[in-house]
PDB file of N, CA and C in Angstrom:
ATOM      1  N   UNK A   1      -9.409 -22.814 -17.624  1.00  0.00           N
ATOM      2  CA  UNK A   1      -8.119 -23.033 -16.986  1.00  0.00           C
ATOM      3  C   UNK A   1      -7.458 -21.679 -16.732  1.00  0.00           C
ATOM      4  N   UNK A   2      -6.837 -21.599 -15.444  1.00  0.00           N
ATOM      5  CA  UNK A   2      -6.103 -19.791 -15.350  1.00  0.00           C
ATOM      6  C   UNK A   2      -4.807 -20.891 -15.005  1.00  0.00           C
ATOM      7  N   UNK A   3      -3.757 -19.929 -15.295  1.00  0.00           N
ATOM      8  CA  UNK A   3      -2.604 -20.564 -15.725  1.00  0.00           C
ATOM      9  C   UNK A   3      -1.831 -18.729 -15.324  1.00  0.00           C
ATOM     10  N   UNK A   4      -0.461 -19.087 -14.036  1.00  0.00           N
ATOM     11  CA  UNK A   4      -0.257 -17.584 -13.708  1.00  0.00           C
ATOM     12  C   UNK A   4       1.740 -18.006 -14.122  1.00  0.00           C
ATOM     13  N   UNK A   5       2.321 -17.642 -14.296  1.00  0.00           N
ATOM     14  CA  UNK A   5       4.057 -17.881 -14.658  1.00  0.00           C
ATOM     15  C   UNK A   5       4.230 -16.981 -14.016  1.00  0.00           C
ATOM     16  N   UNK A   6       5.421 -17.617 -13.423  1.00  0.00           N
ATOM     17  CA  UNK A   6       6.313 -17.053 -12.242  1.00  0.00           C
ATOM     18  C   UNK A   6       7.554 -16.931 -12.669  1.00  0.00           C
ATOM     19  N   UNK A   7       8.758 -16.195 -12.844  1.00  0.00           N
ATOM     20  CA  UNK A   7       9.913 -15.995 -12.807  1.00  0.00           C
ATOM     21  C   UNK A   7      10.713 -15.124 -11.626  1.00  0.00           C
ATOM     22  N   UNK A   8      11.301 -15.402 -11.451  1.00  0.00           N
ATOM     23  CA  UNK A   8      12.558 -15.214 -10.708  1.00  0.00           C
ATOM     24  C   UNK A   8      14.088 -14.302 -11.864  1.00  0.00           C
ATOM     25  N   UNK A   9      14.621 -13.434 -11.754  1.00  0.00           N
ATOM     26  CA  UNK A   9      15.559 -12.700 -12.382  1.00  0.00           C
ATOM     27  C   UNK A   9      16.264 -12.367 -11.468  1.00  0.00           C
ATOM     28  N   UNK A  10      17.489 -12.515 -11.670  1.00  0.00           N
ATOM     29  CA  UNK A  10      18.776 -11.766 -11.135  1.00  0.00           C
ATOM     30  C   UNK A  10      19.797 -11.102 -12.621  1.00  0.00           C
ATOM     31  N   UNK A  11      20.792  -9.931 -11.927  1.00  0.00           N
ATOM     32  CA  UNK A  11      21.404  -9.712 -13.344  1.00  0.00           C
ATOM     33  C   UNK A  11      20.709 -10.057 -14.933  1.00  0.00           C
ATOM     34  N   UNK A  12      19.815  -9.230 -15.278  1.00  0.00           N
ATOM     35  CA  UNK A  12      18.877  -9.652 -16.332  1.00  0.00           C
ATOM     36  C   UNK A  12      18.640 -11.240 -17.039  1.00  0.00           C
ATOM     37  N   UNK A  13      18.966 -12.380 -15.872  1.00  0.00           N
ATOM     38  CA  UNK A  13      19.209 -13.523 -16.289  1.00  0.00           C
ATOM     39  C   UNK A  13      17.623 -14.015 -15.663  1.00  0.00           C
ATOM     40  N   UNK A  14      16.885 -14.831 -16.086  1.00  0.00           N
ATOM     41  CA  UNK A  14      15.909 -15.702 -15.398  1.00  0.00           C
ATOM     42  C   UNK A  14      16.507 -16.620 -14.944  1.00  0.00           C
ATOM     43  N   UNK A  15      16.223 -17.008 -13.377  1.00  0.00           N
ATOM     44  CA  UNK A  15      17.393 -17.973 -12.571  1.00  0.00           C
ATOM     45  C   UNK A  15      16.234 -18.606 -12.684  1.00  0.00           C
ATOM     46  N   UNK A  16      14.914 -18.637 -12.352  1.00  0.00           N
ATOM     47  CA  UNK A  16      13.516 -19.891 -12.352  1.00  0.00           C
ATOM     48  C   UNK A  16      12.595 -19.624 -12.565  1.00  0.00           C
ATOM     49  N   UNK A  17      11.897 -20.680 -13.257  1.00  0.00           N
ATOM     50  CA  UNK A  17      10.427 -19.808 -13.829  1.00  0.00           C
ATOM     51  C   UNK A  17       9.568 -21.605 -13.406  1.00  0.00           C
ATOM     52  N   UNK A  18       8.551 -21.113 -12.748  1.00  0.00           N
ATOM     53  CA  UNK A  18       7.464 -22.381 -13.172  1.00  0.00           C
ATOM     54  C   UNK A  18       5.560 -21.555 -13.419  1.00  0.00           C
ATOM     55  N   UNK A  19       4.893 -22.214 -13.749  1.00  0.00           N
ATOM     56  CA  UNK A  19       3.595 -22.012 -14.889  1.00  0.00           C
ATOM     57  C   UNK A  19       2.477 -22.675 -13.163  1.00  0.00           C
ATOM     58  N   UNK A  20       1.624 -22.197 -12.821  1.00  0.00           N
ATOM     59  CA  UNK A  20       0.994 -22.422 -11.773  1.00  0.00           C
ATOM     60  C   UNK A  20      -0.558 -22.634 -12.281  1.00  0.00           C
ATOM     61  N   UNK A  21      -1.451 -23.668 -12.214  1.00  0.00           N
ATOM     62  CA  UNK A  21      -2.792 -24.449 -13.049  1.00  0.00           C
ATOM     63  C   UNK A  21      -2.954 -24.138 -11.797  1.00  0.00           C
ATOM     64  N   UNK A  22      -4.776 -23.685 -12.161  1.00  0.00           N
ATOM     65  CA  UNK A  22      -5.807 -23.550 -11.796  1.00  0.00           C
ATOM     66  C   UNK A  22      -6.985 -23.739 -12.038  1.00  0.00           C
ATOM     67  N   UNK A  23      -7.625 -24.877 -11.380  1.00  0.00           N
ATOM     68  CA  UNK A  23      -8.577 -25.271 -12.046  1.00  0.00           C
ATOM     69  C   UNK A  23     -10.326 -25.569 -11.736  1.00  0.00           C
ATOM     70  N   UNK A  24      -9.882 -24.946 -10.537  1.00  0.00           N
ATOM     71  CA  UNK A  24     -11.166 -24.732  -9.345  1.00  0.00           C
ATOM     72  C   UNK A  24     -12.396 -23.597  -9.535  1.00  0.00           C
ATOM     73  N   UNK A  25     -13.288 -23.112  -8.895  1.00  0.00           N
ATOM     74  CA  UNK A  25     -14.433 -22.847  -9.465  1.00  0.00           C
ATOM     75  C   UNK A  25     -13.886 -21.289  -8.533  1.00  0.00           C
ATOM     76  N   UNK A  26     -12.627 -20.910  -8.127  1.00  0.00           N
ATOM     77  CA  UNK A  26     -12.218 -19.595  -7.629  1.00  0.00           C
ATOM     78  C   UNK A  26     -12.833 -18.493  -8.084  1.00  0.00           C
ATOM     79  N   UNK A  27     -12.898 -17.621  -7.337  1.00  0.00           N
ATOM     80  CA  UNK A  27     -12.973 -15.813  -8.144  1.00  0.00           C
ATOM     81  C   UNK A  27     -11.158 -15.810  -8.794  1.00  0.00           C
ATOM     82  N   UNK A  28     -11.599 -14.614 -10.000  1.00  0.00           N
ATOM     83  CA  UNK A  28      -9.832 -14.405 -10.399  1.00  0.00           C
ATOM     84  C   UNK A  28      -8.896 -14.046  -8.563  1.00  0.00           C
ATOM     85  N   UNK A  29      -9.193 -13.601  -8.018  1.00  0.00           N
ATOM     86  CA  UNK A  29      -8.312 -12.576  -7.421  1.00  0.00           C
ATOM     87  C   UNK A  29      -7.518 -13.856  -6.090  1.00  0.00           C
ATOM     88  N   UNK A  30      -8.827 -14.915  -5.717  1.00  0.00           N
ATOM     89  CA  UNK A  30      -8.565 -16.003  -4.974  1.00  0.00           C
ATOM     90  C   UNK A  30      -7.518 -16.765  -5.713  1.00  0.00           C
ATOM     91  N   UNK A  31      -7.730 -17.184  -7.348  1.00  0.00           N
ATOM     92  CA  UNK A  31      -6.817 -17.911  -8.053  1.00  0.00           C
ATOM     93  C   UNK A  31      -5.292 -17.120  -8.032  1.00  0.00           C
ATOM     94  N   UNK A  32      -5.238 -16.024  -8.095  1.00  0.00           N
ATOM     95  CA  UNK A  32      -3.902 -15.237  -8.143  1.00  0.00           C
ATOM     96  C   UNK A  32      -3.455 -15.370  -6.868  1.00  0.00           C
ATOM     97  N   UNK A  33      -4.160 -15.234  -5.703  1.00  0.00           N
ATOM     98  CA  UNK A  33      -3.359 -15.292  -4.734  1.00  0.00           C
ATOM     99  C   UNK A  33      -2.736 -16.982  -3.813  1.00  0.00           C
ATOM    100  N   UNK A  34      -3.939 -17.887  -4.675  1.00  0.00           N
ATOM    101  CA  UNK A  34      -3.346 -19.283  -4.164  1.00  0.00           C
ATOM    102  C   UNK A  34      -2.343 -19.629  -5.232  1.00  0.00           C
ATOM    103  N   UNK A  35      -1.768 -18.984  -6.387  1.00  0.00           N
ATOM    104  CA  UNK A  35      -1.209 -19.046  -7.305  1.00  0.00           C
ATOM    105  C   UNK A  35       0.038 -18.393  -6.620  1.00  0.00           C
ATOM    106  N   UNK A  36       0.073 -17.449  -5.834  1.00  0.00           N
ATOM    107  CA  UNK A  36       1.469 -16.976  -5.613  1.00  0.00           C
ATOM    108  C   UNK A  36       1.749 -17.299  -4.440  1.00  0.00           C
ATOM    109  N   UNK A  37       0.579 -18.287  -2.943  1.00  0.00           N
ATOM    110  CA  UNK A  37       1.284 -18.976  -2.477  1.00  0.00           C
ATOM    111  C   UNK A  37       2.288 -20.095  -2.517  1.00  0.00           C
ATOM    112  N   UNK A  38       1.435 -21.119  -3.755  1.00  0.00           N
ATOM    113  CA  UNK A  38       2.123 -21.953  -4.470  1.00  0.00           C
ATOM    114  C   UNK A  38       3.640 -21.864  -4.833  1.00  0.00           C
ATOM    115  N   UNK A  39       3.730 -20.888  -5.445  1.00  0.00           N
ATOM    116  CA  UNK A  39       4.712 -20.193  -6.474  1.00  0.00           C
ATOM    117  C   UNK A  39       6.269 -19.766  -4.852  1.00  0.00           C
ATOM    118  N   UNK A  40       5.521 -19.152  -3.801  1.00  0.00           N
ATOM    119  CA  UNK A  40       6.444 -19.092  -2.471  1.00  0.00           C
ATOM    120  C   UNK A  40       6.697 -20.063  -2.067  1.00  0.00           C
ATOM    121  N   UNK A  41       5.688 -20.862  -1.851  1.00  0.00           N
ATOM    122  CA  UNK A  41       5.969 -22.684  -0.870  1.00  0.00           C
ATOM    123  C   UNK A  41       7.213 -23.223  -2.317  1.00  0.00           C
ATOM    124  N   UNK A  42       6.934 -23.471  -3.698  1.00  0.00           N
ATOM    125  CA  UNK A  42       7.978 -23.613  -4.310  1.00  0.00           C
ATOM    126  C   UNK A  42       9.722 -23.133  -4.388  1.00  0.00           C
ATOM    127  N   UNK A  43       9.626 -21.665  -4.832  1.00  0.00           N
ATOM    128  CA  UNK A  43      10.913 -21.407  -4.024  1.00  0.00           C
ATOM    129  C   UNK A  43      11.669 -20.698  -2.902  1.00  0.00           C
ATOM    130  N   UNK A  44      10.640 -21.068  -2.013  1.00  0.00           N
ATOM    131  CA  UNK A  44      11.438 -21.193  -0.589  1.00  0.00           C
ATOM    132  C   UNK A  44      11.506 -19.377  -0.534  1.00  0.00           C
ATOM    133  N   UNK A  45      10.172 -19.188  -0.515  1.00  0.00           N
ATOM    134  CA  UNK A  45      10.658 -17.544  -0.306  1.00  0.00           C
ATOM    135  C   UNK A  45       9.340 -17.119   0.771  1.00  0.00           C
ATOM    136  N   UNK A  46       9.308 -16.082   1.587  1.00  0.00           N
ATOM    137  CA  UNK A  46       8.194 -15.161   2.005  1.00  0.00           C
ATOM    138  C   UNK A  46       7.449 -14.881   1.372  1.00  0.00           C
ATOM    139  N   UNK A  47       6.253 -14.326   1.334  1.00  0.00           N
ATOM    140  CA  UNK A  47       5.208 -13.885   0.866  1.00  0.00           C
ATOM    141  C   UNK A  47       5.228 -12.342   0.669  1.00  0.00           C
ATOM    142  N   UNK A  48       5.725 -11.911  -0.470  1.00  0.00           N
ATOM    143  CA  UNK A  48       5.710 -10.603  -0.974  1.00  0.00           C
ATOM    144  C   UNK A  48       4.122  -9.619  -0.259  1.00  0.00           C
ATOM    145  N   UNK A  49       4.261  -8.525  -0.177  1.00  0.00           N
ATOM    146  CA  UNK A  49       3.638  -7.426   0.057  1.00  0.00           C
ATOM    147  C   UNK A  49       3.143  -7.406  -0.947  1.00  0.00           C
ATOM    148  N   UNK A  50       1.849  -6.896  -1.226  1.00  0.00           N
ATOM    149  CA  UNK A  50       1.390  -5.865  -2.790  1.00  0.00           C
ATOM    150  C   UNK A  50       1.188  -4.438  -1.929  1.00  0.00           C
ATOM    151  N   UNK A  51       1.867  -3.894  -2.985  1.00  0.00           N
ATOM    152  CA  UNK A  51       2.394  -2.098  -2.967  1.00  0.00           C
ATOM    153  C   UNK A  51       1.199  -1.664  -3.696  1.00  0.00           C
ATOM    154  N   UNK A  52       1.112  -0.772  -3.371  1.00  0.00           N
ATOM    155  CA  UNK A  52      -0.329   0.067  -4.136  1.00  0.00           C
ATOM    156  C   UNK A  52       0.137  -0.086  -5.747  1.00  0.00           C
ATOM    157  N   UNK A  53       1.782   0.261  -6.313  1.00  0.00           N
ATOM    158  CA  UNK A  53       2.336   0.169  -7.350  1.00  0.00           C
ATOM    159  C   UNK A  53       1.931  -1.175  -8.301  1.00  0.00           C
ATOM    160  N   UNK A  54       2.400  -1.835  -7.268  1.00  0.00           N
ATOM    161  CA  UNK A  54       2.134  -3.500  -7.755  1.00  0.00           C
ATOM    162  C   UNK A  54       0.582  -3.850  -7.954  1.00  0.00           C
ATOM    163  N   UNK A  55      -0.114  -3.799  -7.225  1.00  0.00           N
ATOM    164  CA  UNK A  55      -1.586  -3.701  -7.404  1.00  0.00           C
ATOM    165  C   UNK A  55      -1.966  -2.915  -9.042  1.00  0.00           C
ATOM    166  N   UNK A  56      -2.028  -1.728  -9.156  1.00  0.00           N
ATOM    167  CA  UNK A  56      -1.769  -0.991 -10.130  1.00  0.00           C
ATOM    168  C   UNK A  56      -1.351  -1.392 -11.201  1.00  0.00           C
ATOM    169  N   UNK A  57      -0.111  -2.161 -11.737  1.00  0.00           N
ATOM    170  CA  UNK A  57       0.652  -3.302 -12.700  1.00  0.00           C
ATOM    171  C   UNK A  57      -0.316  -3.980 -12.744  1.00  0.00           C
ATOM    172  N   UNK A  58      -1.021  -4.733 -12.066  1.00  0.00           N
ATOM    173  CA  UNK A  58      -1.065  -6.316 -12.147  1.00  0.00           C
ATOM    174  C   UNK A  58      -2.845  -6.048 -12.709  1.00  0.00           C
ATOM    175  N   UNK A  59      -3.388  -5.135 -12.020  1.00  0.00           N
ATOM    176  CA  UNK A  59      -4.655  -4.560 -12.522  1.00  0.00           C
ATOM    177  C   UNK A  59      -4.356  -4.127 -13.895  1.00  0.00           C
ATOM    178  N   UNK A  60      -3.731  -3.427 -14.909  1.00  0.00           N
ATOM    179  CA  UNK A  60      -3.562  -2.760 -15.587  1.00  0.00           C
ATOM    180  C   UNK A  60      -3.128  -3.601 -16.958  1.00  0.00           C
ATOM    181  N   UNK A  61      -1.493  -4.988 -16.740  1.00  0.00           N
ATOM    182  CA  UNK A  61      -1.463  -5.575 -17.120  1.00  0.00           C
ATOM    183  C   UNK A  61      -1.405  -7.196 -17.167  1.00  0.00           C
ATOM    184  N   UNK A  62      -2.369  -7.219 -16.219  1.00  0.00           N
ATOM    185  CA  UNK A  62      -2.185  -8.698 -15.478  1.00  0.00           C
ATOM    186  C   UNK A  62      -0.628  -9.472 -15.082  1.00  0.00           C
ATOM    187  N   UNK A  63      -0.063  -8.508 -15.274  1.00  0.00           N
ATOM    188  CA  UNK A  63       2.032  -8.682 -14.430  1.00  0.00           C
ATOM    189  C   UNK A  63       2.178  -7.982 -13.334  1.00  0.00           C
ATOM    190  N   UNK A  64       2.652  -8.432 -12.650  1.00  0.00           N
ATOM    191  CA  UNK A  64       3.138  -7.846 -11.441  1.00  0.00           C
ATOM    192  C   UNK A  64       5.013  -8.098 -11.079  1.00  0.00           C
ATOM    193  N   UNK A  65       5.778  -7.263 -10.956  1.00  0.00           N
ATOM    194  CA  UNK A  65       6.999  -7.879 -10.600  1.00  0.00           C
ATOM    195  C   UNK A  65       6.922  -7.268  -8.785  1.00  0.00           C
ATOM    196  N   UNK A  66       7.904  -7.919  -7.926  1.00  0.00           N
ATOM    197  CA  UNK A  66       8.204  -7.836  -6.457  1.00  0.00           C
ATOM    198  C   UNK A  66       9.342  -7.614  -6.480  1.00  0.00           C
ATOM    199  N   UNK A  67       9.653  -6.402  -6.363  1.00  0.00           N
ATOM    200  CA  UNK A  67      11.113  -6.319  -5.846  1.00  0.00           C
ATOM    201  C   UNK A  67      11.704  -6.586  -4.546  1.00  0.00           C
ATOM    202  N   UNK A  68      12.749  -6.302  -4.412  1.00  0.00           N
ATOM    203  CA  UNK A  68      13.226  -6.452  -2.829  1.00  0.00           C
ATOM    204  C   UNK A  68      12.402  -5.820  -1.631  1.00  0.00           C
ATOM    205  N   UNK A  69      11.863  -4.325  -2.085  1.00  0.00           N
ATOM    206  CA  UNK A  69      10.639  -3.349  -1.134  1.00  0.00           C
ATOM    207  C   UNK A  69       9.852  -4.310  -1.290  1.00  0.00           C
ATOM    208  N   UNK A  70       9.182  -5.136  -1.641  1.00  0.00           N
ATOM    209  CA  UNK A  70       8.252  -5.814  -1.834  1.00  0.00           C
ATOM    210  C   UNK A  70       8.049  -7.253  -0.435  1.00  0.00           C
ATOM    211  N   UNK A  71       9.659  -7.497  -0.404  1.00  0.00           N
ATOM    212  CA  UNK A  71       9.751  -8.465   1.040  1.00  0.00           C
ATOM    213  C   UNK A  71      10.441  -8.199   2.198  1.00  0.00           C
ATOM    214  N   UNK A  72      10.296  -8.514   3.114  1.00  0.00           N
ATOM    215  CA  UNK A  72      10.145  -8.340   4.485  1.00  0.00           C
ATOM    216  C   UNK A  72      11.394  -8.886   5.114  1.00  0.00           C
ATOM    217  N   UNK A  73      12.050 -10.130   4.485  1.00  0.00           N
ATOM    218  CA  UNK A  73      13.252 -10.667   4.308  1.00  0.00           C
ATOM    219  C   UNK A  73      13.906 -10.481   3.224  1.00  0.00           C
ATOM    220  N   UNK A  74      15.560 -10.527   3.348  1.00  0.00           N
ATOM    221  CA  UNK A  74      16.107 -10.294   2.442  1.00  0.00           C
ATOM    222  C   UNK A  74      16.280 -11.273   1.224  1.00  0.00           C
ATOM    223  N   UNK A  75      16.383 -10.725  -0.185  1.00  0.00           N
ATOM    224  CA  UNK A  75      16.337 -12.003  -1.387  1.00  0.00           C
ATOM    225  C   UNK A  75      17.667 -12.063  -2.203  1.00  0.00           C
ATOM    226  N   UNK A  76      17.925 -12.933  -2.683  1.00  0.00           N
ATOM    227  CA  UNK A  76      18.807 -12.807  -3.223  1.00  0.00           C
ATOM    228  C   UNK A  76      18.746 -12.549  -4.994  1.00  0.00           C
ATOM    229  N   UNK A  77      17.719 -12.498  -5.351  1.00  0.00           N
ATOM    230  CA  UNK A  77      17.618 -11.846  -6.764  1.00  0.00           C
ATOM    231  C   UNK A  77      17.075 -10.433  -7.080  1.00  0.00           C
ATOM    232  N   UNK A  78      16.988 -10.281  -8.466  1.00  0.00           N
ATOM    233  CA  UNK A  78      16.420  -8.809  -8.449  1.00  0.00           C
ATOM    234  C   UNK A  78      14.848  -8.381  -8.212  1.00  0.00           C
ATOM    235  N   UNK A  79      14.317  -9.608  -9.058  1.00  0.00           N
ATOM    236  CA  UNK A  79      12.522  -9.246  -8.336  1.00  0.00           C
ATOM    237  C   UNK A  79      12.288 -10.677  -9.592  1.00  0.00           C
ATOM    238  N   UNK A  80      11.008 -10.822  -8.759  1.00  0.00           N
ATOM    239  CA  UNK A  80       9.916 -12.034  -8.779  1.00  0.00           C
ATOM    240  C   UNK A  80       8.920 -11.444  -9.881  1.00  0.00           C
ATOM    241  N   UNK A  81       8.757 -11.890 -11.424  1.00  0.00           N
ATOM    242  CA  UNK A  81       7.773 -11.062 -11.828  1.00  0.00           C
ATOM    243  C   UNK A  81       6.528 -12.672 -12.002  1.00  0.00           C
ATOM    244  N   UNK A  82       5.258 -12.296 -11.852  1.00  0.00           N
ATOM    245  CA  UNK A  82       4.234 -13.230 -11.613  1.00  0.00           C
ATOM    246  C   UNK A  82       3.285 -12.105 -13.679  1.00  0.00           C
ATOM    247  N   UNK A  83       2.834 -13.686 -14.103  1.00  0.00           N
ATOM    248  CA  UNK A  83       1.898 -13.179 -15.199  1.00  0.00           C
ATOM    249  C   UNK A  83       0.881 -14.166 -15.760  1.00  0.00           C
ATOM    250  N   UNK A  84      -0.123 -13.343 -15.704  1.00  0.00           N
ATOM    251  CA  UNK A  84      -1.249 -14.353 -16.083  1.00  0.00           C
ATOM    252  C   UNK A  84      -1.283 -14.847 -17.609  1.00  0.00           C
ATOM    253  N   UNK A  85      -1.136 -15.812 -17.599  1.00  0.00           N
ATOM    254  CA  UNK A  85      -0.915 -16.253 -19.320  1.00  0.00           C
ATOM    255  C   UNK A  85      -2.467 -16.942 -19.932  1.00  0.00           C
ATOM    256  N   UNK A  86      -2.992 -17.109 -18.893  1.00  0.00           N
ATOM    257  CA  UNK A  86      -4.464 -17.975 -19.462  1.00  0.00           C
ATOM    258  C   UNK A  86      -5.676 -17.783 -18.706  1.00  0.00           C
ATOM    259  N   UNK A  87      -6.994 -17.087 -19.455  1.00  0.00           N
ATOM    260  CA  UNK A  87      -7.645 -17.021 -18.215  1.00  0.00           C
ATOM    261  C   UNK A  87      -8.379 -18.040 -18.481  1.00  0.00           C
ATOM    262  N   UNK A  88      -9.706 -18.053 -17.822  1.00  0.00           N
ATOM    263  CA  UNK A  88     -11.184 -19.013 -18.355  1.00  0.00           C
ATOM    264  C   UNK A  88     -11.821 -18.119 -19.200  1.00  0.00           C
TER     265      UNK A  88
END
């Protein structure tokens, strides 16, 4: 089971968090990224950029946060952090 958590933060507050199952016969990198379409079609946001930075994080500690540089439209929180909590 890969299992990726999503939060949402504004003002050091978590405004939303949901837990994204995966349970398909994916490569990791396919599961992360149908994991953070999911996670966009949920709250109603664009599809973040990965920054060489972000790449880097998410390689390093399987977290990645998105800040505002990160989207293309404007957001109204401080950044989107995505983390893998479970692999296979």
């Amino acid at each position: 089971m890969f299992r990726l958590w999503a939060k949402i933060f504004k003002d050091n507050r978590m405004l939303r968090d949901t837990v994204i199952c995966d349970d398909s016969s994916e490569t990791r990198t396919h599961k992360v990224f149908n994991a953070l379409d999911e996670i966009c079609y949920q709250f109603d946001l664009g599809k973040p950029m990965w920054l060489d930075a972000t790449i880097h994080d998410f390689k390093k500690h399987s977290k990645a946060r998105f800040t505002p540089d990160n989207f293309v439209e404007q957001i109204d929180f401080d950044f989107l952090e995505i983390q893998v909590i479970e692999e296979d």
